[in-house]
PDB file of N, CA and C in Angstrom:
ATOM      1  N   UNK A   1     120.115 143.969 133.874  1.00  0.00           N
ATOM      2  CA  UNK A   1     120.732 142.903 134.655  1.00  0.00           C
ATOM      3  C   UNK A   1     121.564 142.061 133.705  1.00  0.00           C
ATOM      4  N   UNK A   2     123.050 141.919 133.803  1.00  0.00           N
ATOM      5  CA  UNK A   2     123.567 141.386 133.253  1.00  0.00           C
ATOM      6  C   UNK A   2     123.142 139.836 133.405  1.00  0.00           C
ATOM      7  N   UNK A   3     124.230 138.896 132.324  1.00  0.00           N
ATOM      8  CA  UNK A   3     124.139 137.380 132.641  1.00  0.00           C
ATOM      9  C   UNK A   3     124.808 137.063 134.233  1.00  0.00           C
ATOM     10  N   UNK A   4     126.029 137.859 134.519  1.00  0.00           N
ATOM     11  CA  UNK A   4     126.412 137.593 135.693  1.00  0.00           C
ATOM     12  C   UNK A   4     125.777 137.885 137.223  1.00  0.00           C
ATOM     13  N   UNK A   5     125.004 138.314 137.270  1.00  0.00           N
ATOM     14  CA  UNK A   5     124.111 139.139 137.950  1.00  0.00           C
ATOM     15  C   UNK A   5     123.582 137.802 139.179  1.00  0.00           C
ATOM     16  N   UNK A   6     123.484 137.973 140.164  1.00  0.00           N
ATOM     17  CA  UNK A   6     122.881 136.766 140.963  1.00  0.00           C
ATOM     18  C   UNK A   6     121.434 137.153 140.618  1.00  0.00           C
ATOM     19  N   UNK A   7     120.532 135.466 140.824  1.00  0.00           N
ATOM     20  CA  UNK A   7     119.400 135.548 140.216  1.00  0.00           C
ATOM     21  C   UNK A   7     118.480 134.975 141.554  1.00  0.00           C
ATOM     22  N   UNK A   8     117.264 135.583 141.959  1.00  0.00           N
ATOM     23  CA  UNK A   8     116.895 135.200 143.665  1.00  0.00           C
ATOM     24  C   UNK A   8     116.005 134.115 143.116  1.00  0.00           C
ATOM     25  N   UNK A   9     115.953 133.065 142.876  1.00  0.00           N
ATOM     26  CA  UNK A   9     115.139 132.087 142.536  1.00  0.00           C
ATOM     27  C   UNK A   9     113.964 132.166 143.333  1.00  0.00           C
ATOM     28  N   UNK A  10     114.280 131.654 144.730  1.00  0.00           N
ATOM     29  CA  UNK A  10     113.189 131.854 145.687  1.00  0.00           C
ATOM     30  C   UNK A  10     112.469 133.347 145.308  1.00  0.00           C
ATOM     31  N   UNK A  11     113.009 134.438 145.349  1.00  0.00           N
ATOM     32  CA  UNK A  11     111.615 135.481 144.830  1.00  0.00           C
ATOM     33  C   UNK A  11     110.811 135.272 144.450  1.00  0.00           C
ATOM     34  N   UNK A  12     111.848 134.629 142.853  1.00  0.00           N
ATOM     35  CA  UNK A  12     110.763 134.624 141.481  1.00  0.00           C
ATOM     36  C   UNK A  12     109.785 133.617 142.110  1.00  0.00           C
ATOM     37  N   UNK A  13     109.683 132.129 142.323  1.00  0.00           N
ATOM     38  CA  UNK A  13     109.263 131.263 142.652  1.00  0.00           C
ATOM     39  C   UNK A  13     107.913 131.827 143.744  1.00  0.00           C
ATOM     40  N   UNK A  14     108.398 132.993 144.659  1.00  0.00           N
ATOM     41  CA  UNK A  14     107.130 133.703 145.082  1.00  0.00           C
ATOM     42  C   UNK A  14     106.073 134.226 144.483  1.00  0.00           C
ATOM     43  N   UNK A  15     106.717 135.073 143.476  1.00  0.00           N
ATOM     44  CA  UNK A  15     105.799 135.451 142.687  1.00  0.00           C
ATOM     45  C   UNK A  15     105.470 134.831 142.007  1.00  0.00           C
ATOM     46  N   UNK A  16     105.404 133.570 141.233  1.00  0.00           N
ATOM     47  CA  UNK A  16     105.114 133.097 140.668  1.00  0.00           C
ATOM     48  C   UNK A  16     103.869 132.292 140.925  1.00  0.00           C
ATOM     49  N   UNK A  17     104.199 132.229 142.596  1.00  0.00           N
ATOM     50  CA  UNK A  17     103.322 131.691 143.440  1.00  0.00           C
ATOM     51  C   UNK A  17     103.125 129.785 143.403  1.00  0.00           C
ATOM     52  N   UNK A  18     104.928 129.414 143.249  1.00  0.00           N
ATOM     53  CA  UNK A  18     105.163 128.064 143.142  1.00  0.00           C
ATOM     54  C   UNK A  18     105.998 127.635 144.208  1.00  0.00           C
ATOM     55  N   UNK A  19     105.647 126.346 144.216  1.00  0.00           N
ATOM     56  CA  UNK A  19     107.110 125.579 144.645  1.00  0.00           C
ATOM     57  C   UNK A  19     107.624 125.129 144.743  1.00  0.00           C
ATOM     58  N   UNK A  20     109.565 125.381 144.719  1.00  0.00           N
ATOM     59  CA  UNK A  20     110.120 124.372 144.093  1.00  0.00           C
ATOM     60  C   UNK A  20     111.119 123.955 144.545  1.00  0.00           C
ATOM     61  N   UNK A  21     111.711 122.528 144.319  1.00  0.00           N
ATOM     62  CA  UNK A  21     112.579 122.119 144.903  1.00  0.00           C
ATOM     63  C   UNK A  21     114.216 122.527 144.606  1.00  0.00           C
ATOM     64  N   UNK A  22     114.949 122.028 145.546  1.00  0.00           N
ATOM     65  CA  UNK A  22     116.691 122.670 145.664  1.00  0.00           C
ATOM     66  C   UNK A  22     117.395 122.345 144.269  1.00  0.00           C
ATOM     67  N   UNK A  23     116.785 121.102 143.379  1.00  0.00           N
ATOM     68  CA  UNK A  23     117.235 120.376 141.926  1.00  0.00           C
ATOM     69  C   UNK A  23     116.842 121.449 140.872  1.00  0.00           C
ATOM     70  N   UNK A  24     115.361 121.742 141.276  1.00  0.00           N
ATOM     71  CA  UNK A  24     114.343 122.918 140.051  1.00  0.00           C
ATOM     72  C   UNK A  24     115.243 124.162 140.144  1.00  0.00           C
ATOM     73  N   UNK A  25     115.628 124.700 141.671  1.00  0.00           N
ATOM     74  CA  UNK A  25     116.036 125.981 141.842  1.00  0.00           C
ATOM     75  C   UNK A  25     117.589 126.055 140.666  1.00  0.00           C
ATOM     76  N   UNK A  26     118.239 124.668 141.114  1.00  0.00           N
ATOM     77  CA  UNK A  26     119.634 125.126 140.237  1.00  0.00           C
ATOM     78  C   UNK A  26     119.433 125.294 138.838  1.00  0.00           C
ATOM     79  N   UNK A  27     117.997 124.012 138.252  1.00  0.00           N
ATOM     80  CA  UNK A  27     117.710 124.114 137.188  1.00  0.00           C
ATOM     81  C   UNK A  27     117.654 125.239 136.355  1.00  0.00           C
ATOM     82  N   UNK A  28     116.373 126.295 137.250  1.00  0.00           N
ATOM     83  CA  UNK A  28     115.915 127.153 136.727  1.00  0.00           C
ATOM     84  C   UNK A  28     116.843 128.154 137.279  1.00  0.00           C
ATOM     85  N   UNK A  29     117.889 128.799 137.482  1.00  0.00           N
ATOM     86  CA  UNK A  29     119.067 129.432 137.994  1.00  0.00           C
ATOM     87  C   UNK A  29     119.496 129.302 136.549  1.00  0.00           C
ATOM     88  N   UNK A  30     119.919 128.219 136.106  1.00  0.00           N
ATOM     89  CA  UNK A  30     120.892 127.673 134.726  1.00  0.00           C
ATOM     90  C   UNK A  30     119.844 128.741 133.769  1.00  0.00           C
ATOM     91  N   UNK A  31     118.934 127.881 133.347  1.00  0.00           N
ATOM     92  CA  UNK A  31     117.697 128.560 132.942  1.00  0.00           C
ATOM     93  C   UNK A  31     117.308 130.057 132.182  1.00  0.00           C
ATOM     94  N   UNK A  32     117.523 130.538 133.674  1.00  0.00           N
ATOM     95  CA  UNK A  32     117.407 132.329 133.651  1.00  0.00           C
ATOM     96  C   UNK A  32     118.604 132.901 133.167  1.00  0.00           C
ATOM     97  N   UNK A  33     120.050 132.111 133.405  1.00  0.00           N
ATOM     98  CA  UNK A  33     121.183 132.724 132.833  1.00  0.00           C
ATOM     99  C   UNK A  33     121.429 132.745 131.453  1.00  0.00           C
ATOM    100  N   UNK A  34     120.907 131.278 130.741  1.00  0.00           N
ATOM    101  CA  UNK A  34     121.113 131.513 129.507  1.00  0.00           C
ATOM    102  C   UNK A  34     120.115 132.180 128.963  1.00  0.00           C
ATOM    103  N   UNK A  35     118.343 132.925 129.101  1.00  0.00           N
ATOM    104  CA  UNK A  35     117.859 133.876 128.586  1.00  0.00           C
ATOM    105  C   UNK A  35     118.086 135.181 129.022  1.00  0.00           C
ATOM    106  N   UNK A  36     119.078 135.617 129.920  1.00  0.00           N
ATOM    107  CA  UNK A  36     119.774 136.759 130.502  1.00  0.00           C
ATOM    108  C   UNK A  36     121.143 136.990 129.386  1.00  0.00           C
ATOM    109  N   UNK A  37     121.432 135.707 129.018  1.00  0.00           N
ATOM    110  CA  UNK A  37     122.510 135.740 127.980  1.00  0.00           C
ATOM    111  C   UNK A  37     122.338 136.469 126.925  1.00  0.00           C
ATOM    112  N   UNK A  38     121.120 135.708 126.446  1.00  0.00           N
ATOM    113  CA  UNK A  38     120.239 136.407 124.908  1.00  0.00           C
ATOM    114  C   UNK A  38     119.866 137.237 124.908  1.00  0.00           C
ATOM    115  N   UNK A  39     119.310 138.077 126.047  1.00  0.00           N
ATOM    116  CA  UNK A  39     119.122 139.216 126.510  1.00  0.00           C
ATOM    117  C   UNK A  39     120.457 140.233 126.102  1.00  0.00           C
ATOM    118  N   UNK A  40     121.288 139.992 126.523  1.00  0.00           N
ATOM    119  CA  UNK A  40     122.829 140.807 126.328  1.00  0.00           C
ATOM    120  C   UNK A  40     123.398 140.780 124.876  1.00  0.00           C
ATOM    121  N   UNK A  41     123.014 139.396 124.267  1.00  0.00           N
ATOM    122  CA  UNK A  41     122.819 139.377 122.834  1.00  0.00           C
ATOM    123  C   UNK A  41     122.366 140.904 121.922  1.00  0.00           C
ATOM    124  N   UNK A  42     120.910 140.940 122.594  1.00  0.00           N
ATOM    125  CA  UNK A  42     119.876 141.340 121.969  1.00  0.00           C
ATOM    126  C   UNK A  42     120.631 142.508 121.609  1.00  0.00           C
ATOM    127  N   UNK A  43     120.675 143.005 122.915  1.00  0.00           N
ATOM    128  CA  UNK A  43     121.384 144.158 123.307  1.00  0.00           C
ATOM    129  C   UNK A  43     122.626 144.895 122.681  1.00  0.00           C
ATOM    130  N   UNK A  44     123.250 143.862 122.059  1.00  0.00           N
ATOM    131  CA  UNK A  44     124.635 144.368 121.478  1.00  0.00           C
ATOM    132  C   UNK A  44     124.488 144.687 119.848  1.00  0.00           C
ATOM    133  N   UNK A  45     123.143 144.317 119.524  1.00  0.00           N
ATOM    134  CA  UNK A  45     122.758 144.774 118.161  1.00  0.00           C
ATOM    135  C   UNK A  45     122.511 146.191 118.334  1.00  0.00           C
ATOM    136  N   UNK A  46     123.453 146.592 116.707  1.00  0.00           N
ATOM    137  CA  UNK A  46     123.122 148.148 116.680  1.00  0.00           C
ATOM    138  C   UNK A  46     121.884 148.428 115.863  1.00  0.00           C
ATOM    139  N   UNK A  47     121.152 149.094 116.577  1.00  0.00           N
ATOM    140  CA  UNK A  47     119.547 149.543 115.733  1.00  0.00           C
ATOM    141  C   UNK A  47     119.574 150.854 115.335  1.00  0.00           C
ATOM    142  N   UNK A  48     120.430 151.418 116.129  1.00  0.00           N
ATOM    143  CA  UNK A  48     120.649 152.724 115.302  1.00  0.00           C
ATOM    144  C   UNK A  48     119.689 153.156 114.069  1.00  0.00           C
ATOM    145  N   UNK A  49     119.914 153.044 113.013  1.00  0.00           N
ATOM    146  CA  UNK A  49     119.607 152.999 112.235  1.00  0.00           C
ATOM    147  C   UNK A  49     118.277 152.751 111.706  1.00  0.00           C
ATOM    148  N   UNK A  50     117.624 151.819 112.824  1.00  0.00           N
ATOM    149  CA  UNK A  50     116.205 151.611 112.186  1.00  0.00           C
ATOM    150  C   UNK A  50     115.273 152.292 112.885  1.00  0.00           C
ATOM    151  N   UNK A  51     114.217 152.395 111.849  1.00  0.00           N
ATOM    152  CA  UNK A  51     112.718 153.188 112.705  1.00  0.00           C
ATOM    153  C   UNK A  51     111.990 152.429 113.565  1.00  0.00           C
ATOM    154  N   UNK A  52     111.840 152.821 114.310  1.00  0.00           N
ATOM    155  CA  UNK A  52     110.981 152.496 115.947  1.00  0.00           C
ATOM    156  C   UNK A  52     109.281 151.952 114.779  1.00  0.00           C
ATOM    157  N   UNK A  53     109.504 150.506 114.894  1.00  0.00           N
ATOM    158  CA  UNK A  53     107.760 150.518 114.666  1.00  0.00           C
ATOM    159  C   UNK A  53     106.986 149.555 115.867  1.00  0.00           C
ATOM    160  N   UNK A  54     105.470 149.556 115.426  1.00  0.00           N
ATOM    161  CA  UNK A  54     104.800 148.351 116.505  1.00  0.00           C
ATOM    162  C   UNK A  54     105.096 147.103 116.372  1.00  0.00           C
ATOM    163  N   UNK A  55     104.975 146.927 114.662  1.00  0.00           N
ATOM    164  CA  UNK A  55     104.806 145.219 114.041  1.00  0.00           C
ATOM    165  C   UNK A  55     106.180 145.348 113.189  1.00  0.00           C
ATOM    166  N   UNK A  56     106.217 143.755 113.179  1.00  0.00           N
ATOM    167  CA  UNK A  56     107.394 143.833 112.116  1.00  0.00           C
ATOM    168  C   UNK A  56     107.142 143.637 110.595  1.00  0.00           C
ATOM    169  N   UNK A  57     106.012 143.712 110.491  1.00  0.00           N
ATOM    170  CA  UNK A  57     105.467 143.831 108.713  1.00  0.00           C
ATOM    171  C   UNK A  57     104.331 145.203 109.313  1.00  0.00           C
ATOM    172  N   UNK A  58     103.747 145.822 108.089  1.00  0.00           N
ATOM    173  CA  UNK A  58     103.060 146.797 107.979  1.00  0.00           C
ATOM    174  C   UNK A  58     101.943 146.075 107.873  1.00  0.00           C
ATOM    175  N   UNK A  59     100.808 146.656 109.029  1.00  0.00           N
ATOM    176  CA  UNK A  59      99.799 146.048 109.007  1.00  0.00           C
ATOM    177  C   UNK A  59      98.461 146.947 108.979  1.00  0.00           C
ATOM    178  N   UNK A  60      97.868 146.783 107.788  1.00  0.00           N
ATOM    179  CA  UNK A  60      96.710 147.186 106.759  1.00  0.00           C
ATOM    180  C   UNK A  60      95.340 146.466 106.770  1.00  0.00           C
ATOM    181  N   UNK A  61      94.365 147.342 107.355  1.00  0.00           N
ATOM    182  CA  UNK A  61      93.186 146.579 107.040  1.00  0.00           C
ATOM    183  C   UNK A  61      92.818 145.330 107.700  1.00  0.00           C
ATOM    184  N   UNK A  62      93.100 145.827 109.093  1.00  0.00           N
ATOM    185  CA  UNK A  62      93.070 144.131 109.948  1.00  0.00           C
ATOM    186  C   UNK A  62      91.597 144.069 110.353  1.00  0.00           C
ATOM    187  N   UNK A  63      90.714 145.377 110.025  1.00  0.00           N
ATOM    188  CA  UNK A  63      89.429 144.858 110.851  1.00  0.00           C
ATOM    189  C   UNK A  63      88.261 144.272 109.609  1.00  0.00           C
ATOM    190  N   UNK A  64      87.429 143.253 109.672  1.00  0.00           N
ATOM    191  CA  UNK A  64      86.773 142.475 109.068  1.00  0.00           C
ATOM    192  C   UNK A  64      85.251 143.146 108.950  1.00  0.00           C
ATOM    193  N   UNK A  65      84.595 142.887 107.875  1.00  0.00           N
ATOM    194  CA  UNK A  65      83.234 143.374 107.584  1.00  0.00           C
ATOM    195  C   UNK A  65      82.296 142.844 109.280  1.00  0.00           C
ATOM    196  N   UNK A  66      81.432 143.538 109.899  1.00  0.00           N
ATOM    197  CA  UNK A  66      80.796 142.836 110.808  1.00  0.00           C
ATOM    198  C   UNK A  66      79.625 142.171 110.112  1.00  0.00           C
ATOM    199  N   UNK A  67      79.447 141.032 110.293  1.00  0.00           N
ATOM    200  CA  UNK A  67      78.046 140.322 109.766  1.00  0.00           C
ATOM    201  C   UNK A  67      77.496 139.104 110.665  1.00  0.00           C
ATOM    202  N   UNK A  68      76.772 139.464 110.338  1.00  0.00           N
ATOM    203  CA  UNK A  68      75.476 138.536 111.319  1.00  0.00           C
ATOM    204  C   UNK A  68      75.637 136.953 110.909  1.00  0.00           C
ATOM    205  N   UNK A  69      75.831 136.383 112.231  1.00  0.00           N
ATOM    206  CA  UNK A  69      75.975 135.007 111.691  1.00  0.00           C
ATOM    207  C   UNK A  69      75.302 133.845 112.890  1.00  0.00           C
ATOM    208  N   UNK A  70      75.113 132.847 112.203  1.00  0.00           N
ATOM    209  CA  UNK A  70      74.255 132.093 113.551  1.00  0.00           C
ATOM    210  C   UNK A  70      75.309 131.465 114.662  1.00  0.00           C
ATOM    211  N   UNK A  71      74.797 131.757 115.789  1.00  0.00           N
ATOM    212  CA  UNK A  71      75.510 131.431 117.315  1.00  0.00           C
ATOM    213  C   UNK A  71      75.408 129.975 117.208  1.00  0.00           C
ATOM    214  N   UNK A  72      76.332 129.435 118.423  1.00  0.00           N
ATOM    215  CA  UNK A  72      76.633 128.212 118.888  1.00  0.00           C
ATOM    216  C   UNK A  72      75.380 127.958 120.045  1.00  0.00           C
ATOM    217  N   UNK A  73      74.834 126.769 119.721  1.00  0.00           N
ATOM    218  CA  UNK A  73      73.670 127.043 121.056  1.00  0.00           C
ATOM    219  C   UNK A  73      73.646 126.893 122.458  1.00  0.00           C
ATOM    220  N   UNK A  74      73.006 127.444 122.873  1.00  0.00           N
ATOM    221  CA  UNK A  74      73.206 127.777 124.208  1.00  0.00           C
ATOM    222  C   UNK A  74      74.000 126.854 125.148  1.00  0.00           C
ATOM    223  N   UNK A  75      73.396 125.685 125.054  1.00  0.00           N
ATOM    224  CA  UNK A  75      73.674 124.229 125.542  1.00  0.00           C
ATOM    225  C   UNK A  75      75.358 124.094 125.434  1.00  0.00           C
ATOM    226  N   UNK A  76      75.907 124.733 124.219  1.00  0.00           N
ATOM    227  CA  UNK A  76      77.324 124.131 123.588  1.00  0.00           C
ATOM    228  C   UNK A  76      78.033 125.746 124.694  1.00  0.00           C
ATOM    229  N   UNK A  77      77.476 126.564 124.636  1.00  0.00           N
ATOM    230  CA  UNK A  77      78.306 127.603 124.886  1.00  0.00           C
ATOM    231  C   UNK A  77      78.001 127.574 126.871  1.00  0.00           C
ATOM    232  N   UNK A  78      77.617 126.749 127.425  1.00  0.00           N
ATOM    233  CA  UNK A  78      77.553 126.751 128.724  1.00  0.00           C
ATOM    234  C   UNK A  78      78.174 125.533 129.275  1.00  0.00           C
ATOM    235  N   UNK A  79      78.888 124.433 128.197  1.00  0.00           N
ATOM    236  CA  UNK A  79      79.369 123.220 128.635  1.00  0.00           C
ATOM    237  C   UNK A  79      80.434 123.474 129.286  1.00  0.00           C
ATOM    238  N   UNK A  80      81.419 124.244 129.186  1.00  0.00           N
ATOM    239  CA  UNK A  80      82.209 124.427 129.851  1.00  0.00           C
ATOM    240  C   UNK A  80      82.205 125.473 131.218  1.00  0.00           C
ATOM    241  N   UNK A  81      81.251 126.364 131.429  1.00  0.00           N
ATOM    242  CA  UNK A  81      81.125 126.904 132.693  1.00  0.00           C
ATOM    243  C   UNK A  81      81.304 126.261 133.534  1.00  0.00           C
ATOM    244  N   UNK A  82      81.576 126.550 134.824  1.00  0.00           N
ATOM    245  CA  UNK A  82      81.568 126.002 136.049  1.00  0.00           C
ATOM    246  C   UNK A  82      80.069 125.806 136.696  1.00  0.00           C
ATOM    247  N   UNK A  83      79.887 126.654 136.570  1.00  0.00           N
ATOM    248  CA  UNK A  83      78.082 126.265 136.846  1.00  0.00           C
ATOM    249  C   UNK A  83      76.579 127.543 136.087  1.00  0.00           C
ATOM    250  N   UNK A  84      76.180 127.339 136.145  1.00  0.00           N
ATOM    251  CA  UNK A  84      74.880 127.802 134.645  1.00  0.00           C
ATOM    252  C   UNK A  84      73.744 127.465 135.491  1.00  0.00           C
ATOM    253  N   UNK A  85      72.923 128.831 135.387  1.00  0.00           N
ATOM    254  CA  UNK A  85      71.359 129.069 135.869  1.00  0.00           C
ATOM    255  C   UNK A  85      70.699 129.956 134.753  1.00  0.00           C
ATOM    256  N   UNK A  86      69.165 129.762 134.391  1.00  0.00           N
ATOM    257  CA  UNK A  86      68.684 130.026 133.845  1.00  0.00           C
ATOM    258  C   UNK A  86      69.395 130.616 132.561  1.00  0.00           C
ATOM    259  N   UNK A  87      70.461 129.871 131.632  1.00  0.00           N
ATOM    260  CA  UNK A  87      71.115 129.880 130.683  1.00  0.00           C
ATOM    261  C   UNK A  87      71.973 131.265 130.870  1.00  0.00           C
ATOM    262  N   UNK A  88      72.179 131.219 131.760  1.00  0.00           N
ATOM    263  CA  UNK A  88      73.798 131.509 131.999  1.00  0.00           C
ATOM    264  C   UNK A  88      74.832 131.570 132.680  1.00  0.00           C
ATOM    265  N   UNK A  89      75.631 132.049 133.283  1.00  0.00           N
ATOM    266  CA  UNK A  89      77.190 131.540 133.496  1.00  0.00           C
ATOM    267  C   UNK A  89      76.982 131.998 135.092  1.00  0.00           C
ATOM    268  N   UNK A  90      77.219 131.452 135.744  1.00  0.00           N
ATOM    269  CA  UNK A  90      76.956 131.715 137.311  1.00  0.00           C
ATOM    270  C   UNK A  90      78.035 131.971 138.414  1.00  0.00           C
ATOM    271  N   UNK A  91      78.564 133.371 138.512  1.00  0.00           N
ATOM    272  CA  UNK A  91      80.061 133.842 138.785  1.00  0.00           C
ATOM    273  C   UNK A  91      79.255 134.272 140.497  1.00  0.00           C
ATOM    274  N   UNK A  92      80.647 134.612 141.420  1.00  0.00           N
ATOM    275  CA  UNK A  92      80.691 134.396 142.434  1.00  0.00           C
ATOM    276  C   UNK A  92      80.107 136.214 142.413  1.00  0.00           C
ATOM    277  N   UNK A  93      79.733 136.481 143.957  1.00  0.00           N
ATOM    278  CA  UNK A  93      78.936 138.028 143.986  1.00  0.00           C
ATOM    279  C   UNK A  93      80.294 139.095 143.971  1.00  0.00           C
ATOM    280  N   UNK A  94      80.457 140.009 143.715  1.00  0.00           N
ATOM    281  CA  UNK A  94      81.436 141.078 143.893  1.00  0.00           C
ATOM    282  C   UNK A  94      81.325 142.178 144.248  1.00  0.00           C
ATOM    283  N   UNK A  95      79.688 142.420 144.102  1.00  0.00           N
ATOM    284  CA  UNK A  95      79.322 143.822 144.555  1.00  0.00           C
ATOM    285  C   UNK A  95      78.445 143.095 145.840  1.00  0.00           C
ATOM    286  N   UNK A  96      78.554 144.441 147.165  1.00  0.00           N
ATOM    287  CA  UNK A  96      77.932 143.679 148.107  1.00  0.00           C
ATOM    288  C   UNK A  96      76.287 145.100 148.421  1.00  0.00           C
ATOM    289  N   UNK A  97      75.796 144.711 148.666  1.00  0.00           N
ATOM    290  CA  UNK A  97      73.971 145.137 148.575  1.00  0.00           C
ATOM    291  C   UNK A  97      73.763 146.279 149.758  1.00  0.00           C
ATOM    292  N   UNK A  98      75.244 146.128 150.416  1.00  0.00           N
ATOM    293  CA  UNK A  98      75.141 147.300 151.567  1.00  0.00           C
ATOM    294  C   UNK A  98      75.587 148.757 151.188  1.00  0.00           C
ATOM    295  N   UNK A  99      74.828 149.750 151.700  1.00  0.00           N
ATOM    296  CA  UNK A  99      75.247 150.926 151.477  1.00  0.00           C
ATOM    297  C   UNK A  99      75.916 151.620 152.842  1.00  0.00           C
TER     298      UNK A  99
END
């Protein structure tokens, strides 16, 4: 999609699952064109030349010794749940008991 390209605000704004007003829409219209710009930027670089990698430094040895170390206690690691029974985290049902 080029920069010139019409941009459906209202879509995005669906999916996004927001909503916004006729000021936000032109806003974010402006918005999307100039990272559609940089986009076309990106694009006009020749890579030719370079090798396809994951990272942009070479990355060696990222996984750490495992070792045993003392936990946060219970109390600290349930303060933020929404709600906690018999020390632990109390999520809504998902499986249902009928066969």
């Amino acid at each position: 999609m080029s920069a010139s390209s019409a941009i459906d605000i209202d879509r995005i704004a669906a999916l996004a699952r927001i909503e916004i007003s006729d000021a936000e829409k032109e806003k974010f219209a402006g918005d999307f064109r100039t990272i559609l710009e940089f986009f076309d930027k990106i694009k006009s670089v020749d890579v030719s030349e370079l090798e396809p990698c994951a990272h942009a430094f070479p990355v060696y040895n990222i996984l750490r010794e495992d070792v045993p170390a003392e936990t946060l206690p219970v109390e600290a690691l349930l303060r933020n749940a929404p709600a906690a029974r018999d020390d632990q985290i109390v999520v809504p049902r998902v499986v249902d008991d009928e066969n």
